[in-house]
Protein backbone atom coordinates (compact mmCIF):
# COMPACT_ATOMS: atom_id res chain seq x y z
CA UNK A 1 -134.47 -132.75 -33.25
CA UNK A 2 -131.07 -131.16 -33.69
CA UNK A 3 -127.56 -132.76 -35.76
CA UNK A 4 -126.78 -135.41 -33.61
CA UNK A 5 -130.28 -136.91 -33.84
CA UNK A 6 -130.53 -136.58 -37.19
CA UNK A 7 -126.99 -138.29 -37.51
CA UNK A 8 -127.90 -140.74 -35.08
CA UNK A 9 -125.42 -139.29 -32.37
CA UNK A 10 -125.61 -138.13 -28.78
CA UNK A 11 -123.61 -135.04 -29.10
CA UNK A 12 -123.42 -131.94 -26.97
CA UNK A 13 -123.16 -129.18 -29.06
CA UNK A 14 -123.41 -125.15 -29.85
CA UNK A 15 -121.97 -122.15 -31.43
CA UNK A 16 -121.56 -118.85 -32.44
CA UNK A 17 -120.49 -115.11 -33.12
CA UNK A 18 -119.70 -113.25 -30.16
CA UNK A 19 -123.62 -113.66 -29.42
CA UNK A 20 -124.62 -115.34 -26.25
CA UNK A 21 -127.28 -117.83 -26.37
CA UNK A 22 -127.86 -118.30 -22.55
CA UNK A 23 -130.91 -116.44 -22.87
CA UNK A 24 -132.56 -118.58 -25.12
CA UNK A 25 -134.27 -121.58 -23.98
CA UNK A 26 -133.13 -124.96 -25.70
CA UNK A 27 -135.10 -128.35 -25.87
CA UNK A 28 -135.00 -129.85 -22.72
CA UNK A 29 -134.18 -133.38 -23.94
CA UNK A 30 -131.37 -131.06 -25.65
CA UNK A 31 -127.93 -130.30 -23.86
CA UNK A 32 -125.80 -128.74 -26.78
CA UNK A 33 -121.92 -127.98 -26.42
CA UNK A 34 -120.57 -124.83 -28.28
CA UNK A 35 -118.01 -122.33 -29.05
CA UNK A 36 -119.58 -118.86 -27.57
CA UNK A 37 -118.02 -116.47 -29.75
CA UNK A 38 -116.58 -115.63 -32.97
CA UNK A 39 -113.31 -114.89 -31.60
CA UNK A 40 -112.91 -118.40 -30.20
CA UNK A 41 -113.97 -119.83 -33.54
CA UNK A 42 -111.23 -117.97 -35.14
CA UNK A 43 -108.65 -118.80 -32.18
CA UNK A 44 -109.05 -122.57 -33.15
CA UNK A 45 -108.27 -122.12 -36.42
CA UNK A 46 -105.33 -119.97 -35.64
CA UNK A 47 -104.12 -122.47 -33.72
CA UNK A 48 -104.26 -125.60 -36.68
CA UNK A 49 -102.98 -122.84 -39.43
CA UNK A 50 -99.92 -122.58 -36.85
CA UNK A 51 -99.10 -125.83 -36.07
CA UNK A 52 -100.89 -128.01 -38.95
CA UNK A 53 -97.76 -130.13 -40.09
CA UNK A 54 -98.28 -133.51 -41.71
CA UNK A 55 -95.14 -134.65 -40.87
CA UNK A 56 -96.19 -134.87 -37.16
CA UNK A 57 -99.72 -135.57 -37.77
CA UNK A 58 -102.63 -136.07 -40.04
CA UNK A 59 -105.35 -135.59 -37.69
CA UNK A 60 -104.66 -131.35 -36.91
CA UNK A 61 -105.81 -131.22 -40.79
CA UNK A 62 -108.54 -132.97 -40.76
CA UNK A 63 -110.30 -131.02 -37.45
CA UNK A 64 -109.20 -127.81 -39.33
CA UNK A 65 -111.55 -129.46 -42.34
CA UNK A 66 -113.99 -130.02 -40.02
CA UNK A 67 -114.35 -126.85 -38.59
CA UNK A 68 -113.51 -125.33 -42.09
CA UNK A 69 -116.38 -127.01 -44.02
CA UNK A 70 -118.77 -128.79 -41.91
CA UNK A 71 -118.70 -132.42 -42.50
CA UNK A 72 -119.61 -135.24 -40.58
CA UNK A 73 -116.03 -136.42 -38.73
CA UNK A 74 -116.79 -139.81 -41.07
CA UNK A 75 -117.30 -138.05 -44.33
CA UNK A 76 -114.66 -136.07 -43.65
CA UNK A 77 -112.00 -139.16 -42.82
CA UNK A 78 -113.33 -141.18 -46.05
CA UNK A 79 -112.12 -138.19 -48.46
CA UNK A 80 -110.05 -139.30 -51.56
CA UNK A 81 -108.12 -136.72 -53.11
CA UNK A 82 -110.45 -137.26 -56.49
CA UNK A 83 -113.18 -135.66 -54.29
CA UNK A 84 -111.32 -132.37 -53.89
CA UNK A 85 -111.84 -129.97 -56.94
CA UNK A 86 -109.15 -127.28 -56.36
CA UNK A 87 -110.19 -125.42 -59.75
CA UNK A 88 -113.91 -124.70 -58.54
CA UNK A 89 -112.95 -125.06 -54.85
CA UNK A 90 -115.63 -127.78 -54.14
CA UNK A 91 -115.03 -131.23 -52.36
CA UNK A 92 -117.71 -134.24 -53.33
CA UNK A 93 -118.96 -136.26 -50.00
CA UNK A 94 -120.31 -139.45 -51.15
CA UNK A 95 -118.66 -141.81 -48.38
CA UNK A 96 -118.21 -142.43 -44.62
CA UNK A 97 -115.41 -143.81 -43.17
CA UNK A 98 -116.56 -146.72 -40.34
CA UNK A 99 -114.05 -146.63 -37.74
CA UNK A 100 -115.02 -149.91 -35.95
CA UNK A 101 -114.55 -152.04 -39.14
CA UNK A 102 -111.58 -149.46 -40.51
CA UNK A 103 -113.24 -149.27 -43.58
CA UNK A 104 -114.92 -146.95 -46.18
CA UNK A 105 -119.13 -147.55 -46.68
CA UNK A 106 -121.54 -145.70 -48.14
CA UNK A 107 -123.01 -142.39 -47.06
CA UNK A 108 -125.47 -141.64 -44.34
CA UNK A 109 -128.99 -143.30 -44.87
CA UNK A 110 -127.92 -144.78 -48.06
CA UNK A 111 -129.82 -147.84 -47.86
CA UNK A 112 -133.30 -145.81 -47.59
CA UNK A 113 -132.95 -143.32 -50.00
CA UNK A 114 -132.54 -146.42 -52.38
CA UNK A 115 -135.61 -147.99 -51.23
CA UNK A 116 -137.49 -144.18 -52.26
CA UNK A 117 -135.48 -144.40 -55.27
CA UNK A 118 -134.31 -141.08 -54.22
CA UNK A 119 -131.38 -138.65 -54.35
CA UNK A 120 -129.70 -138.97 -51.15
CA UNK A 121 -129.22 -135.68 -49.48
CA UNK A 122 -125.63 -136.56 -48.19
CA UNK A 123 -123.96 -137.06 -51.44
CA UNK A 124 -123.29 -133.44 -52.10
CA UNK A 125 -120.70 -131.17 -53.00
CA UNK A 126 -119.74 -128.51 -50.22
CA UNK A 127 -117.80 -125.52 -51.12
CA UNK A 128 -114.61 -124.49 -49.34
CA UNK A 129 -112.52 -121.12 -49.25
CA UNK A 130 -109.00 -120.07 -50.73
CA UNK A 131 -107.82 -120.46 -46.60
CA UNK A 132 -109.29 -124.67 -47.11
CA UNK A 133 -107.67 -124.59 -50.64
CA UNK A 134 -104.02 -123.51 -49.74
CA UNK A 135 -104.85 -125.89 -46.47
CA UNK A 136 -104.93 -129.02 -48.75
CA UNK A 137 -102.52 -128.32 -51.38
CA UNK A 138 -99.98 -128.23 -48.27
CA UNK A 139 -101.45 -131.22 -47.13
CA UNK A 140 -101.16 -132.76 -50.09
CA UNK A 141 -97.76 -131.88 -51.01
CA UNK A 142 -96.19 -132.72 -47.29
CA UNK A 143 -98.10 -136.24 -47.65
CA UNK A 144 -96.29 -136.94 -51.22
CA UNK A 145 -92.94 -135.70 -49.99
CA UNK A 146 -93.33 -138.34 -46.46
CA UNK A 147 -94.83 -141.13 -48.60
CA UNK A 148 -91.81 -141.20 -51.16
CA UNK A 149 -89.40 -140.42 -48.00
CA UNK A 150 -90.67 -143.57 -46.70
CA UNK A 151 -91.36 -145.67 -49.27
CA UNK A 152 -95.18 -146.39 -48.86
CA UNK A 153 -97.98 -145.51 -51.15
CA UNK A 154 -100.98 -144.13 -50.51
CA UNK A 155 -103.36 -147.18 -52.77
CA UNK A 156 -106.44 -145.70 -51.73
CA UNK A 157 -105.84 -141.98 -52.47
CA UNK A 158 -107.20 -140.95 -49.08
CA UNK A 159 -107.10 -137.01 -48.60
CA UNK A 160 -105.72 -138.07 -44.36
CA UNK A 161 -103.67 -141.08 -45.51
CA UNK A 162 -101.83 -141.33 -41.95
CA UNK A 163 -98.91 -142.96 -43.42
CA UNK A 164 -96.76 -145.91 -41.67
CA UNK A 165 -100.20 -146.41 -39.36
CA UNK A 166 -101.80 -149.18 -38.50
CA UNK A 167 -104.48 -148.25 -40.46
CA UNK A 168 -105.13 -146.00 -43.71
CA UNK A 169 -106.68 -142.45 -41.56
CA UNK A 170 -107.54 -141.98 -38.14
CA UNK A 171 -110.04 -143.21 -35.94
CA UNK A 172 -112.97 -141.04 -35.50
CA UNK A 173 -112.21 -141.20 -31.48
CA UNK A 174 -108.79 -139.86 -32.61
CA UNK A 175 -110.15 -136.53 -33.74
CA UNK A 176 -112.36 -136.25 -30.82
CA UNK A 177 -109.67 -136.42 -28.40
CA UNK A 178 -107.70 -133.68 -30.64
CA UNK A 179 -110.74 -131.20 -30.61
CA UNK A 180 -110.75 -131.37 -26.91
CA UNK A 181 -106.99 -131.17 -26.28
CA UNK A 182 -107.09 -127.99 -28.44
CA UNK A 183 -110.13 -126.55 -26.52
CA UNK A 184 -108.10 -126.99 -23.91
CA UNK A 185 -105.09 -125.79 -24.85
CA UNK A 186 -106.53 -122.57 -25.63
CA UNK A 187 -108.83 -122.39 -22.09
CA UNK A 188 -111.80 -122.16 -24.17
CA UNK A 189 -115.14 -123.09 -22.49
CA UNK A 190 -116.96 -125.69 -22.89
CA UNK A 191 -115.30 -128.64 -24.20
CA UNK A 192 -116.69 -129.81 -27.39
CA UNK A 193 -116.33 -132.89 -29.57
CA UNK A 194 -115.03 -133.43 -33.31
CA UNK A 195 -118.96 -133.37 -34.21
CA UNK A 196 -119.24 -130.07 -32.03
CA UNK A 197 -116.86 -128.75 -35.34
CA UNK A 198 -120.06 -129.28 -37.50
CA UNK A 199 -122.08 -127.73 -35.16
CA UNK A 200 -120.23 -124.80 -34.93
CA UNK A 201 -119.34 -124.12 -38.56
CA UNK A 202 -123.30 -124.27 -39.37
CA UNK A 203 -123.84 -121.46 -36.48
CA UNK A 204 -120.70 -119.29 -38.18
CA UNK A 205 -122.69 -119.71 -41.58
CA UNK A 206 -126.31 -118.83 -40.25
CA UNK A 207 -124.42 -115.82 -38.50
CA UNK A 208 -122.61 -114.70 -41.46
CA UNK A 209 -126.47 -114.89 -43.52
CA UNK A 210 -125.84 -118.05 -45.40
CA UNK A 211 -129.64 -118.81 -46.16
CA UNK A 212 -130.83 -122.09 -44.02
CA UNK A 213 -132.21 -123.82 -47.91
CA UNK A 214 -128.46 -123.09 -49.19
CA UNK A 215 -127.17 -124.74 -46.01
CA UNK A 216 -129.20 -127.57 -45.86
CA UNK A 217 -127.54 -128.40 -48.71
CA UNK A 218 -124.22 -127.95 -47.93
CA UNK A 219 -124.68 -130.36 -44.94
CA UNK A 220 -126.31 -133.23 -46.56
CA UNK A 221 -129.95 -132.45 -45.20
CA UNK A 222 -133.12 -133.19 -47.21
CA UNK A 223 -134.91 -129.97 -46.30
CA UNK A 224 -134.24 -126.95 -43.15
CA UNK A 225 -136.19 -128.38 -40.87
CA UNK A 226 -133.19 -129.96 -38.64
CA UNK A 227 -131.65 -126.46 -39.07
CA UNK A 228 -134.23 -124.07 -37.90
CA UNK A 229 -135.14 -126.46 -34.79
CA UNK A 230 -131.10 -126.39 -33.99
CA UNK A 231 -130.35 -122.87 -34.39
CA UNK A 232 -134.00 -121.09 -34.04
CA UNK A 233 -132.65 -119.20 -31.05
CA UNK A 234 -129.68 -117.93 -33.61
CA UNK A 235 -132.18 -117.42 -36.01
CA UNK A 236 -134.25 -115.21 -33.62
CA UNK A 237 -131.51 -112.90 -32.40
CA UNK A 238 -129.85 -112.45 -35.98
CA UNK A 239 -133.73 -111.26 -36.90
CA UNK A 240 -133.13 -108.77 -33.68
CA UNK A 241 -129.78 -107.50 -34.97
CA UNK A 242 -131.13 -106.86 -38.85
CA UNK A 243 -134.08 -105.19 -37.26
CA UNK A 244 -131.81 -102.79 -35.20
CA UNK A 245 -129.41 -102.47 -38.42
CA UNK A 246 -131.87 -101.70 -40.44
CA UNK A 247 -132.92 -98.13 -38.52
CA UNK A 248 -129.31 -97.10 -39.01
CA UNK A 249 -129.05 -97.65 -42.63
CA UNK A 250 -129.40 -94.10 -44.97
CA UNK A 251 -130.90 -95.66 -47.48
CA UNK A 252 -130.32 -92.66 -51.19
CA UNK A 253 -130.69 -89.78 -49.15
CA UNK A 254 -127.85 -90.84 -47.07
CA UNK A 255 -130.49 -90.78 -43.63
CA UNK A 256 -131.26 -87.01 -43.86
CA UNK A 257 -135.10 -86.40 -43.39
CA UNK A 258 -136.46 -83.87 -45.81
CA UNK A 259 -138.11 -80.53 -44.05
């Protein structure tokens, strides 16, 4: 089945690139939310690059993460600043944060993968762009500037320390109500949820030809299965665009046919 089985979560969910995906038939015990175009993709994260300001909140950051590199909304939230590796622009995801218990546990499926004595797929290390890396170094400089300003510390090094909260980050609700407020805000259709973010980064990434094995990997999958039973109707009309493409291309003789 699609992401929010294989996370355990009833989520509507979709995506995409200025393609429309109406014409595809979906899984009927499947009733996905998405963004329907590029352009709305790239409104959203307009929007948090222009008004992203930790001294207001933490929470604009961490949607703009998960839009920006596709985590789960509780791998994302459990983040310690040790996991971000500016220098090779890669964060390690080895945690979720529980927000019932406000607390940090281990990551997805933990507990069976330890039974296989296997790897678990989860524990990765995603890769994020110069846009993420100039995201966080703000972040983290805004965050050091209000901790010191009011005289709390941030013990647990969390990358969305929320600081003079109630508790260490926000809730995972708390994000989910922000990704819909922005939706909103910017009269894009339909509402999705913080784990529509996921969703929609993974359908940017199979658009832009990010091979399904590669992101797999990136999302903490064991194999592609998950992926190609989300996005096969992606899959199928990026196959019709290359194949269109392809009888434009010139190839060394620059397209002229030889008499």
């Amino acid at each position: 089945m699609e992401f929010a089985k294989a996370d355990k979560l009833m989520i509507d969910d979709r995506f995409v690139m200025n393609v429309r995906l109406n014409s595809k038939k979906l899984p009927k015990d499947i009733d996905l939310k998405y963004l329907k175009s590029r352009a709305d993709y790239d409104r959203v994260i307009d929007y948090l690059m222009l008004f992203m300001d930790y001294r207001k909140s933490v929470v604009d950051f961490v949607v703009f993460i998960l839009f920006k590199c596709g985590f789960r909304p509780a791998e994302a939230l459990s983040l310690n600043w040790k996991d971000v590796d500016f220098e090779h622009q890669e964060i390690y995801s080895h945690s979720r944060w529980d927000s019932v218990h406000h607390r940090v546990v281990a990551p997805k499926n933990d507990h069976y993968y330890k039974k296989l004595n296997q790897q678990n797929p989860s524990v990765r290390y995603v890769p994020f762009d110069l846009e993420v890396k100039q995201t966080l170094l703000k972040l983290k400089k805004q965050q050091e500037a209000v901790c010191k300003l009011l005289g709390v510390k941030n013990s647990n090094d969390f990358v969305f320390y929320q600081a003079g909260a109630k508790w260490n980050v926000p809730d995972e609700s708390t994000v989910n109500k922000k990704v819909k407020k922005i939706i909103k805000e910017l009269d894009i259709e339909p509402i999705i949820t913080a784990y529509g973010a996921r969703h929609t980064y993974g359908s940017v990434k199979v658009q832009e030809g990010v091979p399904l094995e590669v992101l797999a990997r990136w999302f903490g999958h064991k194999d592609t299965s998950m992926l190609r039973s989300i996005y096969i109707h992606l899959l199928d009309e990026t196959k019709n665009e290359w194949f269109e493409k392809e009888k434009t291309y010139g190839g060394q003789s620059g397209g002229q046919i030889e008499k």
